[in-house]
Protein backbone atom coordinates (compact mmCIF):
# COMPACT_ATOMS: atom_id res chain seq x y z
CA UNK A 1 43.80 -6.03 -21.29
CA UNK A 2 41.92 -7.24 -17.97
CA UNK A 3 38.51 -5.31 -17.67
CA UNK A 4 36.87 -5.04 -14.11
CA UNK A 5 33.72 -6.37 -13.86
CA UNK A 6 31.86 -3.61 -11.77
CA UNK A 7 33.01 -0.92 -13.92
CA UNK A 8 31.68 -3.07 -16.88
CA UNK A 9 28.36 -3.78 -15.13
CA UNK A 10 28.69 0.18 -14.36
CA UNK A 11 28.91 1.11 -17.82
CA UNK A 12 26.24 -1.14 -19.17
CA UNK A 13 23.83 0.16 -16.61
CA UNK A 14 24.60 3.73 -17.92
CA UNK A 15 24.51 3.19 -20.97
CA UNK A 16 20.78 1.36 -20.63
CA UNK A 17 20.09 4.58 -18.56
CA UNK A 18 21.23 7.06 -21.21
CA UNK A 19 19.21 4.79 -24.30
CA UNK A 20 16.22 4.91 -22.00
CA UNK A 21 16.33 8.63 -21.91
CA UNK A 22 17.22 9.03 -25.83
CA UNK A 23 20.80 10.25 -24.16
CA UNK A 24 19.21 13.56 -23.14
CA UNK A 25 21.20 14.50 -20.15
CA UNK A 26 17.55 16.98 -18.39
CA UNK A 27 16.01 13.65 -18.80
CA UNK A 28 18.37 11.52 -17.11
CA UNK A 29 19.42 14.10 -14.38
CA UNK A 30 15.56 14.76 -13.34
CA UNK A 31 15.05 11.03 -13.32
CA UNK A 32 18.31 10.67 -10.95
CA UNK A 33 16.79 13.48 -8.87
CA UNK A 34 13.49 11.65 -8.65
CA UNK A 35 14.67 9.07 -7.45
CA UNK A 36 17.06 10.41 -5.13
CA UNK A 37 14.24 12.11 -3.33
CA UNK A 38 11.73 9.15 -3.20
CA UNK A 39 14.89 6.59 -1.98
CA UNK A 40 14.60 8.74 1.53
CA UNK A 41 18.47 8.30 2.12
CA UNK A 42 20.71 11.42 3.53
CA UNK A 43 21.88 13.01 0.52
CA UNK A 44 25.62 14.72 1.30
CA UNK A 45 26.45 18.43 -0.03
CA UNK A 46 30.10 19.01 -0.81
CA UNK A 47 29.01 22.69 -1.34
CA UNK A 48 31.14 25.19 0.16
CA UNK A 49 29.31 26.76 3.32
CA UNK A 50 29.55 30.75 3.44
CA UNK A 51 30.99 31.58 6.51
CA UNK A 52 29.09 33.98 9.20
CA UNK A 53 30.24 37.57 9.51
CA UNK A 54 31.38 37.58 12.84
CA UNK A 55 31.23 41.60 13.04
């Protein structure tokens, strides 16, 4: 079977990421957070927007 070599590199870097946070998933999402916020990049909401009452 052929294996991709980003998605390998992918998987190893999560996997480092999860052993790093003994694979506690509030660890590893406030981390990702963290860092999120101190990268200063836009950050993109798919969240649906509530549309106005127009009354």
């Amino acid at each position: 079977m052929w294996k991709d070599p980003i998605v390998e590199e992918v998987r190893k870097t999560r996997e480092a990421n999860a052993k790093k946070f003994d694979y506690d998933i509030k660890r590893i999402l406030d981390d990702a957070r963290t860092r999120q916020k101190a990268s200063n990049h836009r950050v993109v909401s798919f969240a649906i927007k509530k549309e106005k009452d127009s009354k």
